[in-house]
C-alpha atoms as a PDB file:
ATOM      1  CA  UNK A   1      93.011  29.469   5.853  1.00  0.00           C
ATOM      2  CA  UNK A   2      92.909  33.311   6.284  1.00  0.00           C
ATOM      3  CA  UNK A   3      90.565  35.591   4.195  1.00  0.00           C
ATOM      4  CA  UNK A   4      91.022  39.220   3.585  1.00  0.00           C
ATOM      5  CA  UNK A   5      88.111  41.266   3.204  1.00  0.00           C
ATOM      6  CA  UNK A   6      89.513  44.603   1.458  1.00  0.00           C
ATOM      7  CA  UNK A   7      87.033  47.863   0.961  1.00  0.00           C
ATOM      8  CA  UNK A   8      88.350  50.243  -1.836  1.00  0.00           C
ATOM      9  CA  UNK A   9      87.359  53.063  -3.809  1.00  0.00           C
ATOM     10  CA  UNK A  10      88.678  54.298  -6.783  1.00  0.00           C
ATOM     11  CA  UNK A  11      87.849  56.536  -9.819  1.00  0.00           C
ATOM     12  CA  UNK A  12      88.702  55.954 -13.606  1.00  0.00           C
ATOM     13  CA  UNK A  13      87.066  56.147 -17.218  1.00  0.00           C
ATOM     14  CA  UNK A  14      83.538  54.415 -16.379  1.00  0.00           C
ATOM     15  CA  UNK A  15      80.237  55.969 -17.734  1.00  0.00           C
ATOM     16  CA  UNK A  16      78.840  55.313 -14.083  1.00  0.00           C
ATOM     17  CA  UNK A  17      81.091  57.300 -12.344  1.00  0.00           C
ATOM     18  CA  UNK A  18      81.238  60.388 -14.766  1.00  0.00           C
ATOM     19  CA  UNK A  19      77.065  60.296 -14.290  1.00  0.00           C
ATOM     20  CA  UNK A  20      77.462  60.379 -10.300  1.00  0.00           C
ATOM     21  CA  UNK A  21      80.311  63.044 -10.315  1.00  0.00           C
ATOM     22  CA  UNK A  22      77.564  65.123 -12.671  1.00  0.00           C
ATOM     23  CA  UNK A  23      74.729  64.407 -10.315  1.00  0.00           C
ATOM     24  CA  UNK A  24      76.060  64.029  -6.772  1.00  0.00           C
ATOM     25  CA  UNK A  25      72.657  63.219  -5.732  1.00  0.00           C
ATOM     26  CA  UNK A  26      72.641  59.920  -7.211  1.00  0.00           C
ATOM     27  CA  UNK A  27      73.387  56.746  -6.191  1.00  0.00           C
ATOM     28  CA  UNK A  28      73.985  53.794  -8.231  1.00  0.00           C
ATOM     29  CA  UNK A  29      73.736  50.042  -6.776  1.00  0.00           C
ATOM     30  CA  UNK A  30      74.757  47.488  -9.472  1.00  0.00           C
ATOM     31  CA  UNK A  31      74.756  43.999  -9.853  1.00  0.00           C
ATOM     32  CA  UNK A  32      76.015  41.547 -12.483  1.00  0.00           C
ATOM     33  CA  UNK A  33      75.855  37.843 -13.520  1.00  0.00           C
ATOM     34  CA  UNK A  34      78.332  38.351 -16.461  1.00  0.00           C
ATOM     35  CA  UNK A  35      74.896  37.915 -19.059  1.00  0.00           C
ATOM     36  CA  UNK A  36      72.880  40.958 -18.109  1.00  0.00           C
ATOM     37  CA  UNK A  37      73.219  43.968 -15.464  1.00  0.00           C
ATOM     38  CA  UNK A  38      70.594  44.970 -12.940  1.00  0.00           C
ATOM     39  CA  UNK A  39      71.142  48.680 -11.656  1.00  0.00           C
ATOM     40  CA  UNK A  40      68.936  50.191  -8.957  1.00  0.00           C
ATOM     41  CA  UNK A  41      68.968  54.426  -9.028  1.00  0.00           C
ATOM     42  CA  UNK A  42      68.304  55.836  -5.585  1.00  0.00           C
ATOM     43  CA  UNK A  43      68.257  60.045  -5.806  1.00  0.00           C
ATOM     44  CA  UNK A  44      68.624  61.965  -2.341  1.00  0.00           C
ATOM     45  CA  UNK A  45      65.570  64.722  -3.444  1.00  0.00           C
ATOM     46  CA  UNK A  46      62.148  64.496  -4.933  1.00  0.00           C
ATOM     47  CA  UNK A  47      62.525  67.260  -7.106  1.00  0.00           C
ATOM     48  CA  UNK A  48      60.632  67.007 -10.471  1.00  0.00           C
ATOM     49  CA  UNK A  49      64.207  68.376 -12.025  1.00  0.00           C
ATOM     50  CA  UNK A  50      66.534  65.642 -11.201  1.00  0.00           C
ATOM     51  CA  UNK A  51      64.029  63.274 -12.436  1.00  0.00           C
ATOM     52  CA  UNK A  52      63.902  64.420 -15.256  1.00  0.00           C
ATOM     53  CA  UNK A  53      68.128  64.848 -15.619  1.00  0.00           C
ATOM     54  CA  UNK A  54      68.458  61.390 -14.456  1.00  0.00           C
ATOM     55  CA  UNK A  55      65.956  59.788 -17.353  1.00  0.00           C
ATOM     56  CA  UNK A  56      67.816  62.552 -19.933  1.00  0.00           C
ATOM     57  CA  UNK A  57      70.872  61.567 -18.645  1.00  0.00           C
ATOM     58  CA  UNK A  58      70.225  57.301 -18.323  1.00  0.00           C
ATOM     59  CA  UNK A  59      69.825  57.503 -22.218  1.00  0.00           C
ATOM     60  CA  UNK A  60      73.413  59.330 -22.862  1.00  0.00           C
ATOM     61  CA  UNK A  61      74.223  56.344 -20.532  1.00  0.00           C
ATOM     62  CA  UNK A  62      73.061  53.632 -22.305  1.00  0.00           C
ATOM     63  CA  UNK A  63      74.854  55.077 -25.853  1.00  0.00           C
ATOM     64  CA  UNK A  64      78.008  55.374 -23.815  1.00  0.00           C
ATOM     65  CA  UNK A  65      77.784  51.711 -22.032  1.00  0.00           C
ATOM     66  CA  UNK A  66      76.976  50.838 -26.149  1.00  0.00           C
ATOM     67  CA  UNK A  67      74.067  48.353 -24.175  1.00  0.00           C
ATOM     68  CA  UNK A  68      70.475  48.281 -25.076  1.00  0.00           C
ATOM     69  CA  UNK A  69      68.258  48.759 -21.617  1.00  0.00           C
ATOM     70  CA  UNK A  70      65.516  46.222 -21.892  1.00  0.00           C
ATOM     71  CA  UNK A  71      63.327  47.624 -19.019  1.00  0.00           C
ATOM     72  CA  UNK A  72      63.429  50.769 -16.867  1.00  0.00           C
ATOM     73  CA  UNK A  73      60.594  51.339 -13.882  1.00  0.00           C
ATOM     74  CA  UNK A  74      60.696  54.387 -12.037  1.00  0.00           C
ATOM     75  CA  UNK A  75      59.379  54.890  -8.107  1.00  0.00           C
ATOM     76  CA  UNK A  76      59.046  57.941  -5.707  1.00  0.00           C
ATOM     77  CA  UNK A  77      62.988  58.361  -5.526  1.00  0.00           C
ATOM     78  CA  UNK A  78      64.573  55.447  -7.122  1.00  0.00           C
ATOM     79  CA  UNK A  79      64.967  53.637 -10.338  1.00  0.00           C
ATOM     80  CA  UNK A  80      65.581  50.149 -11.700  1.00  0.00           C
ATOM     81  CA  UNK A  81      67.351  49.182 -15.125  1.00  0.00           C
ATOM     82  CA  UNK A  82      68.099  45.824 -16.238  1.00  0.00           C
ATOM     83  CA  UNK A  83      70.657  45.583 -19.232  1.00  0.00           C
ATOM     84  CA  UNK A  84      70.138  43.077 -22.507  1.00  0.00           C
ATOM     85  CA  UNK A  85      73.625  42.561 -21.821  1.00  0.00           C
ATOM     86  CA  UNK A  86      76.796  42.848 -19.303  1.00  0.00           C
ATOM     87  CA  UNK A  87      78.124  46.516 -19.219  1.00  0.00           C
ATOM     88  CA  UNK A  88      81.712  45.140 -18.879  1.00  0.00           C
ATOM     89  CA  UNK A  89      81.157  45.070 -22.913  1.00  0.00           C
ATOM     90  CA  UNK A  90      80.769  49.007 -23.064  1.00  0.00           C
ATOM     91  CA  UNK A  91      84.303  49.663 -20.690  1.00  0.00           C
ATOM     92  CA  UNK A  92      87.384  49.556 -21.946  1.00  0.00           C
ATOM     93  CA  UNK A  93      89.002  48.692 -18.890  1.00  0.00           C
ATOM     94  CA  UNK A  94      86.491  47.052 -16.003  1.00  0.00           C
ATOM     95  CA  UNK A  95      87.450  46.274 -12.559  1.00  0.00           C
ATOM     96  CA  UNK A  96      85.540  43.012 -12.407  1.00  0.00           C
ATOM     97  CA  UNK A  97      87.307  40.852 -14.605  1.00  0.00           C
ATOM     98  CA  UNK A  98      90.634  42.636 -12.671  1.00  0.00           C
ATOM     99  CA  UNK A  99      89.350  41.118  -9.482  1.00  0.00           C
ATOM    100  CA  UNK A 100      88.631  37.657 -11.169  1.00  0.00           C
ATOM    101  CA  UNK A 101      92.044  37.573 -12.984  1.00  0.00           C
ATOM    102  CA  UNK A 102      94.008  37.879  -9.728  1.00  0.00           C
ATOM    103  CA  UNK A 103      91.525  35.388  -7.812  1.00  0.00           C
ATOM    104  CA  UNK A 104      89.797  37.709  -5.504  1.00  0.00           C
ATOM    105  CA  UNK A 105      85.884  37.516  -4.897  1.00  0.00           C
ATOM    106  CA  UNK A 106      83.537  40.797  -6.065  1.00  0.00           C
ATOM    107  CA  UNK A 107      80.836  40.861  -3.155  1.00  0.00           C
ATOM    108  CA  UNK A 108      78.236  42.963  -5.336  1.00  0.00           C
ATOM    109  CA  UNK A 109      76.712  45.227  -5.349  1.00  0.00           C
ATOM    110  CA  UNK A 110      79.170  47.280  -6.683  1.00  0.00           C
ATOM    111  CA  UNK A 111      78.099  51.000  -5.541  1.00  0.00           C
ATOM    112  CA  UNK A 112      78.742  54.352  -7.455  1.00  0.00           C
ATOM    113  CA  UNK A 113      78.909  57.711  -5.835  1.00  0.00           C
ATOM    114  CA  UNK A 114      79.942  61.177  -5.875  1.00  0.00           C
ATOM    115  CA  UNK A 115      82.213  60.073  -8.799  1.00  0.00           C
ATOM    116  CA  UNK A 116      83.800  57.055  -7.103  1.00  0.00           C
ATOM    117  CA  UNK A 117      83.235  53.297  -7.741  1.00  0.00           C
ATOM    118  CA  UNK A 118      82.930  51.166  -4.265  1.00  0.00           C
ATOM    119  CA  UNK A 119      83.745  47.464  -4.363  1.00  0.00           C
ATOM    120  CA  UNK A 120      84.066  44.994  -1.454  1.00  0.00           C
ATOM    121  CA  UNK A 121      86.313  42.193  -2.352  1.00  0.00           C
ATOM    122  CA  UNK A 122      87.490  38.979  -0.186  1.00  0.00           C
ATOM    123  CA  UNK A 123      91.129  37.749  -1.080  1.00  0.00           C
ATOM    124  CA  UNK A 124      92.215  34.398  -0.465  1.00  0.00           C
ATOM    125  CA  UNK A 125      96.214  35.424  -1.012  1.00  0.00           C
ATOM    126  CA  UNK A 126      98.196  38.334   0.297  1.00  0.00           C
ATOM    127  CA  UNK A 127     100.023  38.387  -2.920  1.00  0.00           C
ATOM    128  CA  UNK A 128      96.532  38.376  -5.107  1.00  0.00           C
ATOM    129  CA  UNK A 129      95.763  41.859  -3.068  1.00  0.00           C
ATOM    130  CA  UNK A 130      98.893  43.248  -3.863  1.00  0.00           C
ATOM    131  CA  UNK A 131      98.912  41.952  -7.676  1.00  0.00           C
ATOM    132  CA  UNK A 132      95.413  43.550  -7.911  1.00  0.00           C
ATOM    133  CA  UNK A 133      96.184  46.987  -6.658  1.00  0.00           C
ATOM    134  CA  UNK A 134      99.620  47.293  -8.817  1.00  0.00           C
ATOM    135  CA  UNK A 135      96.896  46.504 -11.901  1.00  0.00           C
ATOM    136  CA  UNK A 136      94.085  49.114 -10.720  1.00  0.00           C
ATOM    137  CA  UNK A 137      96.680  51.601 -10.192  1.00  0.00           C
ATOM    138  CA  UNK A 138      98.092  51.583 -14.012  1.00  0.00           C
ATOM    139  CA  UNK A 139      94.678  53.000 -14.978  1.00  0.00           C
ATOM    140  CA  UNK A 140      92.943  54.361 -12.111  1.00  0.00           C
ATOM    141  CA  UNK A 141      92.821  56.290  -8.616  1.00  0.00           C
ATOM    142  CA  UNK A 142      92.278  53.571  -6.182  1.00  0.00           C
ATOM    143  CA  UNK A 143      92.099  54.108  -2.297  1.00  0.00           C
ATOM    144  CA  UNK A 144      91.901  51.460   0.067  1.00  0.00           C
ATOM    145  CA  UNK A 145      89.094  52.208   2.628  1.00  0.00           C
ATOM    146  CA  UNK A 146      89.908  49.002   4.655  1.00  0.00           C
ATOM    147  CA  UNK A 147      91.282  45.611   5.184  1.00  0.00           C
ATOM    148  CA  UNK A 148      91.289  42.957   7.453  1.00  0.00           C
ATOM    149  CA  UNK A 149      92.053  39.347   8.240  1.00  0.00           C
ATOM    150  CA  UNK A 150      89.157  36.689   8.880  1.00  0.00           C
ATOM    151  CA  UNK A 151      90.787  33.934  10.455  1.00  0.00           C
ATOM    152  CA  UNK A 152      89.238  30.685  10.295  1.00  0.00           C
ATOM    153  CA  UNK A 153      86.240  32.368   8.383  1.00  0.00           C
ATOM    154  CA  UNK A 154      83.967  30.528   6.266  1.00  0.00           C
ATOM    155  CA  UNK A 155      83.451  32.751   3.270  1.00  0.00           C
ATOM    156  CA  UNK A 156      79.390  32.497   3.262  1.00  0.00           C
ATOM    157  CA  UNK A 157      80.432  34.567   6.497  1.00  0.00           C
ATOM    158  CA  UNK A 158      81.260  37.669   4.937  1.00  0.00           C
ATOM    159  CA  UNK A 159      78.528  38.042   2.544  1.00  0.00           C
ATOM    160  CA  UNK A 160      75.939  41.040   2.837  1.00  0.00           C
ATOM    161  CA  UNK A 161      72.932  40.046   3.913  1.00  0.00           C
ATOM    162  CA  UNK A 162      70.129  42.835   3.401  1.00  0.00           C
ATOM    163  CA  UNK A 163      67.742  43.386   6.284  1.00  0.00           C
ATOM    164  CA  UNK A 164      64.686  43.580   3.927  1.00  0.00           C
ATOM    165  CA  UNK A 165      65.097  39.928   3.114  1.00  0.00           C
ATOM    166  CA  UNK A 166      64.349  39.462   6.711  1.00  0.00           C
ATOM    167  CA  UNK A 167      61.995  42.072   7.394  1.00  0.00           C
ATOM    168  CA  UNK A 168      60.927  43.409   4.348  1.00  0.00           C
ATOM    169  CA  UNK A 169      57.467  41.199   4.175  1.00  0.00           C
ATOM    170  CA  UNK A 170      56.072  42.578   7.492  1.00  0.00           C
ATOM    171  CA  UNK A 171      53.509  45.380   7.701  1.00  0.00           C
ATOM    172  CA  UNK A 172      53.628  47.988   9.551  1.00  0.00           C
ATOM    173  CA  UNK A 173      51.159  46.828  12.255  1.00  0.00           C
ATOM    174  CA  UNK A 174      53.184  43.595  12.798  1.00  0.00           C
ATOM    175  CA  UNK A 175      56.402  45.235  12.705  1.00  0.00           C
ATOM    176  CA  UNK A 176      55.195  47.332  15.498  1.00  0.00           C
ATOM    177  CA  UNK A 177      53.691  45.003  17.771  1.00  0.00           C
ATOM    178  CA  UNK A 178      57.048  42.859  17.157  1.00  0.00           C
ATOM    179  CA  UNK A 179      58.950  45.598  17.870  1.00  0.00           C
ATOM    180  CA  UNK A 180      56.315  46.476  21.043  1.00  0.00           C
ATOM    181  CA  UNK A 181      57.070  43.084  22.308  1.00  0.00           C
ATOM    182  CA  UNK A 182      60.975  43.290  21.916  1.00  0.00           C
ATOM    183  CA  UNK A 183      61.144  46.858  23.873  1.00  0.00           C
ATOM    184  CA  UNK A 184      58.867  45.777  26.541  1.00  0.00           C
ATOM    185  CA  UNK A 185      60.084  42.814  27.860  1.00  0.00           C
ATOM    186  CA  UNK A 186      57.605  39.957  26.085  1.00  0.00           C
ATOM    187  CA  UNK A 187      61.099  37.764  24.458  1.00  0.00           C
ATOM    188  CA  UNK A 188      62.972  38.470  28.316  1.00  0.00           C
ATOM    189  CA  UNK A 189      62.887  35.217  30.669  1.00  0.00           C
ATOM    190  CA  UNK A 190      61.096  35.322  32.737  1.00  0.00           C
ATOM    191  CA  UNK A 191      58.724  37.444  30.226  1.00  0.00           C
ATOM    192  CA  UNK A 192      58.437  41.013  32.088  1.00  0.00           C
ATOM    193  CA  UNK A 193      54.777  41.233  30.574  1.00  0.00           C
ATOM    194  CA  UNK A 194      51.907  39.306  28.854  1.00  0.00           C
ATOM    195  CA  UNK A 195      50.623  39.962  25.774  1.00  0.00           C
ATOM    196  CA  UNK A 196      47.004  41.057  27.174  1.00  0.00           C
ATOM    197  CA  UNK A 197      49.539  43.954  28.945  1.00  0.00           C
ATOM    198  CA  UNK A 198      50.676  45.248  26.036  1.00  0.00           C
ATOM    199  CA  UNK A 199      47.745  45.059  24.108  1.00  0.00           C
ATOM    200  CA  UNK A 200      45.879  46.987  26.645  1.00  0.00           C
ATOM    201  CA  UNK A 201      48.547  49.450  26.660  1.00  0.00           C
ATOM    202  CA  UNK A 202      48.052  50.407  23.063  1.00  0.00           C
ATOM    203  CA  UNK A 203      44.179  50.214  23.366  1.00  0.00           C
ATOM    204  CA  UNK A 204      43.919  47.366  21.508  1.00  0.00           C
ATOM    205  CA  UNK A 205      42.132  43.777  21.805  1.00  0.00           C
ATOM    206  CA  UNK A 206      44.344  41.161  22.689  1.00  0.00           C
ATOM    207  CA  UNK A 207      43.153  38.713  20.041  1.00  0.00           C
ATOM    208  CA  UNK A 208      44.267  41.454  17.610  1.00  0.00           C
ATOM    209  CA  UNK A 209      47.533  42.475  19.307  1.00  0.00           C
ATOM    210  CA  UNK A 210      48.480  38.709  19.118  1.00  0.00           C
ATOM    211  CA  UNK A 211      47.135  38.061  15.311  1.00  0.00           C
ATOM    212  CA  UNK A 212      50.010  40.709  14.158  1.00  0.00           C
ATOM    213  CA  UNK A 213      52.785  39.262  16.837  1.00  0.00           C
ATOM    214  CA  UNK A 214      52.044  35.873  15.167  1.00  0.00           C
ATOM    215  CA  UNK A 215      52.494  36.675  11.781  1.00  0.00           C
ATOM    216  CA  UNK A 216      55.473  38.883  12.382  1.00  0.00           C
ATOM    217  CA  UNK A 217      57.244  36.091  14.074  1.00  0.00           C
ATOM    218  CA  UNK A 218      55.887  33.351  11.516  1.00  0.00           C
ATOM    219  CA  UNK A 219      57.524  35.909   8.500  1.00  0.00           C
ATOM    220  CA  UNK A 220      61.174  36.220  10.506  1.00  0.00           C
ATOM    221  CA  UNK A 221      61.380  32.982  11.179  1.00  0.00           C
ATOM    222  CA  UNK A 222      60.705  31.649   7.792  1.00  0.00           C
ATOM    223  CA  UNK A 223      63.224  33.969   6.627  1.00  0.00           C
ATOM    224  CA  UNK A 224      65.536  33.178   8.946  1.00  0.00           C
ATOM    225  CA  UNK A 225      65.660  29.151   8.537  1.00  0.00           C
ATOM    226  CA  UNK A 226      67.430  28.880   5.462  1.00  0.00           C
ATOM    227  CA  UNK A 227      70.371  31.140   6.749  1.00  0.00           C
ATOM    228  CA  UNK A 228      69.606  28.855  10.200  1.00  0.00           C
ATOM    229  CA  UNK A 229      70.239  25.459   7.852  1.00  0.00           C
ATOM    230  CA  UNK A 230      73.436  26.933   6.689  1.00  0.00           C
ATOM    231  CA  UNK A 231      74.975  28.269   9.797  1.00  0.00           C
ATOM    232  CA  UNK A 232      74.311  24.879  11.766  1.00  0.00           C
ATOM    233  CA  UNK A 233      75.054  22.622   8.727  1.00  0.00           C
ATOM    234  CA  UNK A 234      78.620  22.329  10.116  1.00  0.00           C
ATOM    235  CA  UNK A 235      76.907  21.304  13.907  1.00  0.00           C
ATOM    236  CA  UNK A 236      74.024  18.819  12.813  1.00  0.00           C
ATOM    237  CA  UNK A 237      76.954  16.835  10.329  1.00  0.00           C
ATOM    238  CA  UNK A 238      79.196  16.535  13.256  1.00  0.00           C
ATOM    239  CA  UNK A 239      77.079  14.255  15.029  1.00  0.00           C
ATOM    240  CA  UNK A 240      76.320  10.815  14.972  1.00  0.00           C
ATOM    241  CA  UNK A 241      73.676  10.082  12.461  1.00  0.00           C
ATOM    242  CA  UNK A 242      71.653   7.674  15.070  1.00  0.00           C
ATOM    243  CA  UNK A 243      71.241  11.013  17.228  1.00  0.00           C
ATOM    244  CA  UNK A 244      69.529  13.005  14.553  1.00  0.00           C
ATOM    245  CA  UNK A 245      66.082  13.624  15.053  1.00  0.00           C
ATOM    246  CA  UNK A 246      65.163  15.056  11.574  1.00  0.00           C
ATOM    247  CA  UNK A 247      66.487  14.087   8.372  1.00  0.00           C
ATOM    248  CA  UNK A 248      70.273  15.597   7.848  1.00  0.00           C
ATOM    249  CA  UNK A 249      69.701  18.658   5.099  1.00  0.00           C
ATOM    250  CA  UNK A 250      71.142  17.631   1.580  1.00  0.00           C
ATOM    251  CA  UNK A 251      73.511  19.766  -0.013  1.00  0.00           C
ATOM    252  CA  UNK A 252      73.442  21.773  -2.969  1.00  0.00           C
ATOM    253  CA  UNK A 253      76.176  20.824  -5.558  1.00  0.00           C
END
């Protein structure tokens, strides 16, 4: 069965988007599990100024979204908000329970910039994509960035998967000597160079070199083997049981 994956933008009476049309320089990322809302702020300048907009302008928010904010913590050039409650109850007319009615799939987060609300959305229907736009029009401007046909595609295929999930545990020190040993030649076959080479070629001991190879690799790959169970679910159950070697991974109702 075919799935679309559809990329849109669009623009209509959302608190979110009025903010980012008022303060270009912000980006919203928001995600939502129909109970509470988590938001993450990113701003494009340090400037003292726009700090201080944003927090001025995050409480005009939360009257207008008519949702208490339980907990706000503020970084270098971002921000995080989490909602006592689902922000679809503060819009009059949300997208997301659009996309549910006709079927379709939100793949969050949902982003908001420059005055426009981004969603990514898998379709399982042509009709559903073509009920959901006639909806979004009667209220908004919606523009569709993309669309195309996954044939055959499993839908755990098309989800966003963030690189710091993979790589976001690794110093800096590992990353580099993992990142040494990938631009050098260590993973080639035959390996184009030992790890005693590179280590002498950044003046370092090779026991120490090889501590913060180890650990990067150990990190990856423990990051990697759940999404390594899922991908080769569909291989290990195809074979016989009497030629597994390890126990066949149970799965998750």
């Amino acid at each position: 069965m075919p799935v679309y994956e559809i990329a849109c933008k669009l623009q209509h009476e959302c608190p979110y988007n009025d903010l980012t049309k008022k303060m270009p320089e912000v980006t919203f990322a928001h995600w939502c599990n129909h109970d509470r809302d988590v938001i993450e702020i990113s701003v494009e300048d340090e400037e003292l100024s726009t700090f201080k907009a944003l927090q001025k302008n995050l409480r005009s928010l939360e009257q207008a979204l008519n949702v208490k904010i339980l907990r706000k913590s503020f970084g270098l050039r971002s921000a995080q908000l989490v909602t006592e409650s689902c922000r679809c109850v503060g819009i009059r007319l949300g997208v997301s329970p659009i996309i549910e009615k006709h079927n379709c799939l939100r793949i969050e987060p949902i982003m908001y910039k420059h005055g426009w609300e981004w969603y990514r959305i898998l379709a399982f229907r042509q009709k559903d994509v073509k009920d959901l736009f006639d909806e979004l029009e009667k209220f908004s401007n919606v523009q569709l960035v993309s669309r195309r046909t996954l044939e055959e595609t499993a839908v755990r295929e098309s989800l966003v998967l963030s690189p710091k999930s993979l790589l976001g545990e690794l110093t800096k020190k590992q990353s580099h000597a993992l990142m040494t040993a990938i631009t050098r030649g260590y993973y080639e076959i035959p390996k184009k160079l030992s790890t005693d080479d590179i280590a002498k070629s950044l003046d370092l001991p090779r026991t120490t070199y090889e501590e913060h190879l180890r650990k990067a690799e150990s990190k990856v790959m423990k990051a990697v083997a759940p999404l390594l169970e899922l991908t080769s679910f569909n291989d290990i159950t195809r074979k016989k049981p009497a030629r597994l070697e390890q126990p066949m991974p149970q799965m998750i109702e």
